[in-house]
Structure formats: C-alpha cells, structure tokens
Protein backbone atom coordinates (compact mmCIF):
# COMPACT_ATOMS: atom_id res chain seq x y z
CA UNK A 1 168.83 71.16 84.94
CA UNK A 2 166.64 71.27 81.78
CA UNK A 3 163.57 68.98 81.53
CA UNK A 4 164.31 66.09 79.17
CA UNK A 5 161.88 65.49 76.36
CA UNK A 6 158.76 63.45 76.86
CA UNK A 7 159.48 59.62 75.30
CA UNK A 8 156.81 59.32 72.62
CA UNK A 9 156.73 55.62 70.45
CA UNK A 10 153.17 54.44 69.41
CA UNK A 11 152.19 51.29 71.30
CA UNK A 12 154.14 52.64 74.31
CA UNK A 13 151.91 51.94 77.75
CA UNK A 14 151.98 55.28 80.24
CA UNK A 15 151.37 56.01 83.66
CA UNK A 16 149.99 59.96 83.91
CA UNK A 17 149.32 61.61 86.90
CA UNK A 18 147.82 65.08 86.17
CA UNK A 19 147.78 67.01 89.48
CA UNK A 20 145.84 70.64 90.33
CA UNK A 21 148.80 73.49 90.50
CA UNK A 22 149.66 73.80 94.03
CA UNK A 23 147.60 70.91 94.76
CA UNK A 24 144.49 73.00 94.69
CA UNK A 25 141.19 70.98 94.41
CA UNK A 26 140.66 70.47 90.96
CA UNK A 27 136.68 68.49 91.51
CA UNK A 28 134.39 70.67 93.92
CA UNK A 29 131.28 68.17 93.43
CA UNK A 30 129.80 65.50 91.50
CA UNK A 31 129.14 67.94 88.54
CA UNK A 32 133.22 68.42 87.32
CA UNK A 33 133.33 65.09 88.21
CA UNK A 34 131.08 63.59 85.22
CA UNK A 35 132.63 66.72 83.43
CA UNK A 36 135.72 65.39 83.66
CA UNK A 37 135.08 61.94 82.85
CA UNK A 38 132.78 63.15 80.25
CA UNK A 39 135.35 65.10 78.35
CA UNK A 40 138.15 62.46 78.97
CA UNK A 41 135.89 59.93 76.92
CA UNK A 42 135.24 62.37 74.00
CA UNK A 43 139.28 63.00 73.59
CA UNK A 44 140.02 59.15 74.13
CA UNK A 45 137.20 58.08 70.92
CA UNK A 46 138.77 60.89 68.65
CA UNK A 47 142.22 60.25 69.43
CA UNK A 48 141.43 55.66 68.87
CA UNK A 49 143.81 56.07 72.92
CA UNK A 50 143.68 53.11 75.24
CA UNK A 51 142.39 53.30 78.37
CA UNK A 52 142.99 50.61 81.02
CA UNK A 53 142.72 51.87 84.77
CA UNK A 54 142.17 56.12 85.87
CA UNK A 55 141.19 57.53 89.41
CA UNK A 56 140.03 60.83 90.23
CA UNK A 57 140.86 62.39 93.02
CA UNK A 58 139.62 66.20 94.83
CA UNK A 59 143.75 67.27 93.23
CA UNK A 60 144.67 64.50 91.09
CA UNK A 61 144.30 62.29 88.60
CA UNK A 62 145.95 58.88 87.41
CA UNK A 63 145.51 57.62 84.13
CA UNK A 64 146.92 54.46 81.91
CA UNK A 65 146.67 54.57 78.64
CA UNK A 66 148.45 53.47 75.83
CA UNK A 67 150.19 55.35 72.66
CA UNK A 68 147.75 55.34 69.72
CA UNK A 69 148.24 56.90 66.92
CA UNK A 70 148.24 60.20 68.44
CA UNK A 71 150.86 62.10 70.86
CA UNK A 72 149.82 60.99 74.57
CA UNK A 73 151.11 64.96 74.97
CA UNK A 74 148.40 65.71 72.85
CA UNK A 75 145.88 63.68 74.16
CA UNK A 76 146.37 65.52 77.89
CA UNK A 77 146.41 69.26 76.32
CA UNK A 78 143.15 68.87 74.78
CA UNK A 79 141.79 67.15 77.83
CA UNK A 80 143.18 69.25 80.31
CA UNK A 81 142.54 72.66 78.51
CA UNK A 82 139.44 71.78 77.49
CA UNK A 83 138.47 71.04 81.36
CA UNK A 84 140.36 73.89 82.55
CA UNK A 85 138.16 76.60 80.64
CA UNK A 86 134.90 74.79 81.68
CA UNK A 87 136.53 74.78 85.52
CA UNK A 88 137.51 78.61 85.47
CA UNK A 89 134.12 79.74 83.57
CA UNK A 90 132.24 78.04 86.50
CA UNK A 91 134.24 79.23 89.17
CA UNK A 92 134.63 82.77 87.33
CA UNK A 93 138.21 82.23 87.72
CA UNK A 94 141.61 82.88 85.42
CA UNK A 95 144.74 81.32 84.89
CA UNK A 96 146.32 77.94 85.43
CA UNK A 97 144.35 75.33 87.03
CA UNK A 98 147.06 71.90 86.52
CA UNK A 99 150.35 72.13 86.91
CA UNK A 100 152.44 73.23 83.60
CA UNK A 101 153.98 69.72 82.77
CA UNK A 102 151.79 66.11 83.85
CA UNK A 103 154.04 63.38 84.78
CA UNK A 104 154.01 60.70 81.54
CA UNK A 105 155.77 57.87 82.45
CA UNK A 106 156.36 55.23 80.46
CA UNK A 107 156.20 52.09 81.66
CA UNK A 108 157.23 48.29 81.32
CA UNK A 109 153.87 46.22 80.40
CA UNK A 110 154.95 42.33 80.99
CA UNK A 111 156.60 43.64 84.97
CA UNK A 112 154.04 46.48 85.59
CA UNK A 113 150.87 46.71 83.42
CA UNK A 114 148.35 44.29 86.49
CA UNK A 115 150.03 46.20 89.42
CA UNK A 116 149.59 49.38 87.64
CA UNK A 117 146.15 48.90 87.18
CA UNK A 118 145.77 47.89 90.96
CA UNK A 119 147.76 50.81 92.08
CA UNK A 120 145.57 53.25 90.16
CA UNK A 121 142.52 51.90 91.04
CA UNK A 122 143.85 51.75 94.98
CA UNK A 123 143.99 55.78 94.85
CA UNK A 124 140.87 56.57 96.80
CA UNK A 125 141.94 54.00 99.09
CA UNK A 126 145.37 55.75 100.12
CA UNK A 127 143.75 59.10 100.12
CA UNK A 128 141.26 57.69 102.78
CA UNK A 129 137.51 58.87 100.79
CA UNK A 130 137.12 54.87 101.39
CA UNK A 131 138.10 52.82 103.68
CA UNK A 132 137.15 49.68 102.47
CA UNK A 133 136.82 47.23 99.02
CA UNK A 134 133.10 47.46 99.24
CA UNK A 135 133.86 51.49 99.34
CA UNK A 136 135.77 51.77 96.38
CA UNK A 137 133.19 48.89 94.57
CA UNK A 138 130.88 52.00 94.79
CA UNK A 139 133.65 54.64 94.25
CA UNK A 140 132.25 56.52 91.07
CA UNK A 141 135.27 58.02 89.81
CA UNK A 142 137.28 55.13 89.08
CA UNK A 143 137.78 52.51 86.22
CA UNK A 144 137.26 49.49 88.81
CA UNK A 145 133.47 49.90 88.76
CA UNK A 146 133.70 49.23 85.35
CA UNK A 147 135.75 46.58 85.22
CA UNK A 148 133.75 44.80 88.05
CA UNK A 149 129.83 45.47 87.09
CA UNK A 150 127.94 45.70 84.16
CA UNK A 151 128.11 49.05 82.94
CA UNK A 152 129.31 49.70 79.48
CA UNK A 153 131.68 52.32 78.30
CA UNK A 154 132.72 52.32 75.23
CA UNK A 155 135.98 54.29 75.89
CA UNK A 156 137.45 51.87 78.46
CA UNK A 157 139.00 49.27 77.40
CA UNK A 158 138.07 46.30 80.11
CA UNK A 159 138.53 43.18 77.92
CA UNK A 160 142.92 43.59 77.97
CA UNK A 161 142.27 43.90 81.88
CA UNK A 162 139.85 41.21 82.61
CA UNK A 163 141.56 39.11 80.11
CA UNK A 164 144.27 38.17 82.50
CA UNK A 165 142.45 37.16 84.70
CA UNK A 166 140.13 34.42 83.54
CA UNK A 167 138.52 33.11 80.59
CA UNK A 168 134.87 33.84 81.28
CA UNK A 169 133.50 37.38 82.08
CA UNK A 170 132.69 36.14 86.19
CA UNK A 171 135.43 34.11 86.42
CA UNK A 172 137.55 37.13 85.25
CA UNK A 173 136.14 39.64 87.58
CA UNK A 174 135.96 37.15 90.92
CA UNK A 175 139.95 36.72 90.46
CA UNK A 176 140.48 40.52 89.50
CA UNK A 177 138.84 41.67 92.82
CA UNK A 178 140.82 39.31 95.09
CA UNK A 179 143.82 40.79 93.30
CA UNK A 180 142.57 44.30 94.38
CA UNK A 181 141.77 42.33 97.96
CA UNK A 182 145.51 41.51 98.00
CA UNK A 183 146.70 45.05 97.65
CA UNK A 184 144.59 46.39 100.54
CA UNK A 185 147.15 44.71 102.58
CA UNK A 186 150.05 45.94 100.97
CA UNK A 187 151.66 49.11 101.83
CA UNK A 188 153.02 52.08 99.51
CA UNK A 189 154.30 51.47 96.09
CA UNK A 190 156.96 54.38 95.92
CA UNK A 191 158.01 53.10 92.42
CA UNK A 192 154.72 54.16 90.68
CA UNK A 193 155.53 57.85 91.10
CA UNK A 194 157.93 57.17 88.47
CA UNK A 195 161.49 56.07 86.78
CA UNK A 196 163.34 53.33 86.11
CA UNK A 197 165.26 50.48 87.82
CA UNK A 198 165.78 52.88 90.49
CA UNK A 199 162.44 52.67 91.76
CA UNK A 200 161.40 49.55 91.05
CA UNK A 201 164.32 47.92 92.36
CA UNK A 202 167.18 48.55 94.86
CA UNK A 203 170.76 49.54 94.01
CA UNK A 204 171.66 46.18 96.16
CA UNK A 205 169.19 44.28 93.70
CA UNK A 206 170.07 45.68 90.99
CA UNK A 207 173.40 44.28 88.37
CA UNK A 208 176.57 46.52 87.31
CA UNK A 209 174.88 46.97 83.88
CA UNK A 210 171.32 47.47 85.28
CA UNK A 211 172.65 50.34 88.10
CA UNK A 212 173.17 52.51 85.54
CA UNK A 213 169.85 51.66 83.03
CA UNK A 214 168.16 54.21 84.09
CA UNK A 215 165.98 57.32 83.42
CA UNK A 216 163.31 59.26 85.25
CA UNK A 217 160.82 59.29 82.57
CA UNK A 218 160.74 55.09 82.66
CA UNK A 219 159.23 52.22 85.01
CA UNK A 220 160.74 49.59 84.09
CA UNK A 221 164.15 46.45 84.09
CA UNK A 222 167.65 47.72 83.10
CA UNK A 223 167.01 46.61 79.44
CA UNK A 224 163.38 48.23 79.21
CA UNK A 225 165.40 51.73 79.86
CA UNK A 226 168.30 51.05 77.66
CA UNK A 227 166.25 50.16 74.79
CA UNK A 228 164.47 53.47 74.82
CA UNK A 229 167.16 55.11 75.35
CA UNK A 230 169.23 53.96 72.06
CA UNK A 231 165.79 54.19 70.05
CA UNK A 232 166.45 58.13 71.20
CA UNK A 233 169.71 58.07 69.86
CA UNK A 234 168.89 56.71 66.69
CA UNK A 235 165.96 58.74 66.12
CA UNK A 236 167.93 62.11 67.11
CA UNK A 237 170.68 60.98 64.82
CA UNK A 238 168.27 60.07 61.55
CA UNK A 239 167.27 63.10 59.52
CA UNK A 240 163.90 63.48 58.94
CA UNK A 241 162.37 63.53 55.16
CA UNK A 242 160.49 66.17 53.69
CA UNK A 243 156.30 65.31 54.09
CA UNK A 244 156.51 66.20 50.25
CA UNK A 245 159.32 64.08 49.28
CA UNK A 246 157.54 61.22 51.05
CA UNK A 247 154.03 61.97 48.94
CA UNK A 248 156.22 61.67 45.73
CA UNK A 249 157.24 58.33 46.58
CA UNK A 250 154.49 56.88 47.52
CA UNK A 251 152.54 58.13 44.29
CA UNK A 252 155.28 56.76 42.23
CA UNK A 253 155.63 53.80 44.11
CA UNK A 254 152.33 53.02 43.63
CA UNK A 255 151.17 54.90 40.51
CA UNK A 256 148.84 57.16 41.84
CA UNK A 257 148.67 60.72 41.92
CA UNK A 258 148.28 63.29 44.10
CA UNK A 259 145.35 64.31 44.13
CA UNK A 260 143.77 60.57 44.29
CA UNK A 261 146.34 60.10 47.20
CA UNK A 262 144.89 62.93 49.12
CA UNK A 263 141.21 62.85 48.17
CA UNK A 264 138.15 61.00 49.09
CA UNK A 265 138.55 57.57 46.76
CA UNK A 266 137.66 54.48 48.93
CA UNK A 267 139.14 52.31 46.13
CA UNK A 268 141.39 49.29 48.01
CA UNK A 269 144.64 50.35 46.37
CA UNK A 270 144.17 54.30 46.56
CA UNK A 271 143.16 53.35 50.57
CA UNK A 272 146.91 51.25 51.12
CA UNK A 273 148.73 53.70 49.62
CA UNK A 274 147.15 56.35 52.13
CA UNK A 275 147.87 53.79 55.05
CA UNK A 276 151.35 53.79 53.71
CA UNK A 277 151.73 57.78 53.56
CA UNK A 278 150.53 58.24 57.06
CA UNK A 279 152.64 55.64 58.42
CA UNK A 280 155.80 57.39 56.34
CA UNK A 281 154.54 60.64 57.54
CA UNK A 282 154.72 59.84 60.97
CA UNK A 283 158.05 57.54 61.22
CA UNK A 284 160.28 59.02 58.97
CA UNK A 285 158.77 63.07 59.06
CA UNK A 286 157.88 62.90 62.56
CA UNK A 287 154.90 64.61 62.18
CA UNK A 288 151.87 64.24 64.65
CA UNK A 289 148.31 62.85 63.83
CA UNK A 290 146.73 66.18 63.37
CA UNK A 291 149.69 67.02 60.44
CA UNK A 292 148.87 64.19 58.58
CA UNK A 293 145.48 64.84 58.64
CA UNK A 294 146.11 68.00 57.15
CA UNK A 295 148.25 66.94 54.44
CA UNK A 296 145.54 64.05 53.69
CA UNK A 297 142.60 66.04 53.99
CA UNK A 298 140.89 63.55 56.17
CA UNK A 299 139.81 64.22 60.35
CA UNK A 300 142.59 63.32 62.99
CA UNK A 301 140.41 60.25 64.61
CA UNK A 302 141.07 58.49 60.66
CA UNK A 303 144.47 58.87 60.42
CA UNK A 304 144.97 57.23 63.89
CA UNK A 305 142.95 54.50 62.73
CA UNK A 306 145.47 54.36 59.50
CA UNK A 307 148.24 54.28 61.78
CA UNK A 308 146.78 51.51 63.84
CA UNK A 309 146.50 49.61 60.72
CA UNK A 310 149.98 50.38 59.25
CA UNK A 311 151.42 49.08 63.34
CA UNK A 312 149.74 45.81 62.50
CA UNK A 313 150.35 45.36 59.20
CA UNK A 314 154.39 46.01 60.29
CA UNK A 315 153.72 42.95 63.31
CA UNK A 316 152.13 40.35 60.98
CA UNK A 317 155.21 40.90 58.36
C-alpha cells in the first residue's frame, strides 16, 4: 500500500522520531553529539521552527516542534542531510545513514502537548543510559536540562513549557520535575509511536463515530482526525492560483508595482503588501518558504517571519 502524504498546516504541533537505517548507531561520542545539536539549532533559527522537548539517543532521535512558516519536511532534510555528510566524512563512509522517510506525526496539543514533552524527555530513561531522575537531570542530550537549569538556548523554546506549570520561573520548574517524577512510575506509552484514536484510546473506549476517525499520520480525539482529514479534501479539491496571477493582485489591490513589491523598500505599506503576497503565495499557490523567497527576492528565515505575521494578523481578525 502506497505511503500517504505527510499532513503539512502551519501552526500544526509534531511528534518526529528520526531513527539510524537499520537501527545503526547514529552518535559514536560526545563529538556528533554537540554536532547534532549544533546543526539542529542553526536549521531551527533559519527556519523561525518551534522547539519544545528532543532526546538523542545512540539510533534515534525524538523531536517536537511546531509548523512555522516552513515545511517540517523541510526542516528534517536539511538537518538530517546536513548531519549525514558530516557523519559519513568522519567515518569515511557512503550512503544512507537515517532511514528514507522520519515518522512526522501530528499531534493533538490541548490532550497531548505536556505528556509529549514528558515522554520525549523520558527516552534515555526507557533505553536504560539512566536509571534515575537525578540521571537524566545531568543527561546532556536532552531538552529537560534546559528546561530545569539555567542555561540559555536561544533555539528552545522553554517559556510555552514551563508556562504550564507555574507562574514564576522556580515555581514552574519544581512542578515540571514532579511531573517528570510521576512518569518514572508509569509504564510504556504505546500511543506516542503514532496515529490516531487508535492508539490513544481503545476500540471499547472509543464512540461509533470516533472508531472510524482515524489515520496513522495523527495523535489525537475522533474530531482532531476528522478535521484534518476534510481540510485534505478541501485543499486537494481547490485549484491552486498561478504565483503570478497572485503578484498582479496584490499590486493592484494595493497600487504598487512590481518591482516595489519585490524589492528592498521598508516603507509600512510596500512591507503589508509583501506580508500579504507571501501569505497568498503559500495558501492559495502552495508554494514552500524557500519559493517565496525566490519570487520576493528576500532569504527564507524572512519570509517565515512574514508568514508568522500574516497567521496572526488572520487570529486577531
């Protein structure tokens, strides 16, 4: 059976699990370690991408981040390429080093986003390289040193996290660490490998209408799947406009021309219209962050900021 097409909405939260092909080791030492983590905050700061909780592992890694204004399938291929040459060059080594497809799943934030977190920052836990809450409190490779001591990172984003959990910074990270206490006693969460009411629920649980909500690219309630689903639908059945019959309607919407639209003016109006024509580009084109770049001549990291701007913009109206 054909592999069905990766779900991809901006503001989206996703679970990905990036594993070594054949589970080979894909960290020898502490070196492709910091590589690793070095590289993933490079790619996360261009691309303006979330990041809440990630674990590495010697095979694996876990990741949640959340759909900015770039492709979450094109935040992992420059990640994982980019660590895969640097792996092979060091090990004097060719072909594949991850497995051809990562698992994206996309998941439910109000049921899942806390337990996610805990789940993913649990990992060295299950795979036994600690055995203990003060082990993984000096676990390197994880976002729960970060979200527990004082070092800054400017590519995680801690403050969504900690957030729930108190209203001063201690406060915060005293209840978030008795939460991770909590899930030391629990046992295997089965329904974080991925999809739908079928894993995070039982058929016997579950309601006529919600037994059949589901999908394997999803964590999430009956109505979480079936809304993606139909969004699918929709967006298979709408045709998509031409990038340069969008640019003629914006400069004639707003009286510009072209080559103000797609220059370097900073003035306020010239700047809204360009917030406009990337967020056309993207939702009624379809075209990815780096294409709109292109057609703006502007730097991919800008026209997810645009985006960003044109998602809130949308909310507030």
């Amino acid at each position: 059976m054909p592999r069905k097409p990766r779900l991809d909405y901006p503001g989206l939260l996703y679970h990905v699990i990036a594993r070594g092909i054949e589970r080979r080791i894909i960290f020898s030492d502490k070196k492709e370690y910091e590589l690793f983590i070095s590289r993933l905050g490079e790619v996360l700061l261009a691309t303006q991408t979330p990041l809440y909780a990630f674990a590495l592992l010697p095979n694996h890694v876990h990741l949640l981040v959340r759909r900015g204004g770039t492709p979450v399938a094109t935040v992992m291929q420059r990640l994982l390429t980019s660590y895969a040459i640097r792996f092979n060059r060091r090990h004097k080594r060719n072909g594949h080093l991850f497995q051809n497809r990562y698992k994206g799943i996309v998941c439910q934030d109000d049921a899942y986003f806390l337990e996610l977190v805990r789940y993913i920052h649990l990992n060295p836990v299950r795979a036994g390289l600690v055995d203990s809450l003060a082990g993984l409190n000096g676990y390197p490779y994880t976002g729960h040193r970060l979200l527990t001591g004082r070092v800054k990172c400017e590519w995680f984003n801690k403050d969504p996290v900690l957030g729930l959990f108190g209203k001063t910074t201690k406060a915060a990270c005293q209840a978030y660490l008795s939460f991770i206490e909590d899930g030391l006693l629990m046992g295997r969460r089965p329904e974080f490998s991925g999809g739908g009411l079928k894993r995070s629920k039982t058929l016997q649980e579950a309601g006529p209408q919600e037994r059949w909500a589901y999908d394997e690219r999803v964590l999430g309630d009956g109505s979480f799947v079936e809304a993606l689903l139909l969004a699918e639908e929709t967006k298979a059945e709408k045709p998509r406009r031409a990038p340069e019959e969008v640019l003629g309607e914006v400069c004639a919407e707003r009286g510009l021309t072209r080559a103000s639209l797609v220059g370097s003016a900073k003035a306020r109006e010239v700047v809204a219209a360009r917030i406009l024509l990337a967020s056309k580009l993207s939702l009624e084109s379809g075209l990815k962050g780096a294409e709109i770049a292109r057609i703006l001549n502007t730097t991919d990291s800008a026209v997810s900021k645009m985006l960003a701007k044109a998602r809130e913009g949308r909310k507030c109206g």
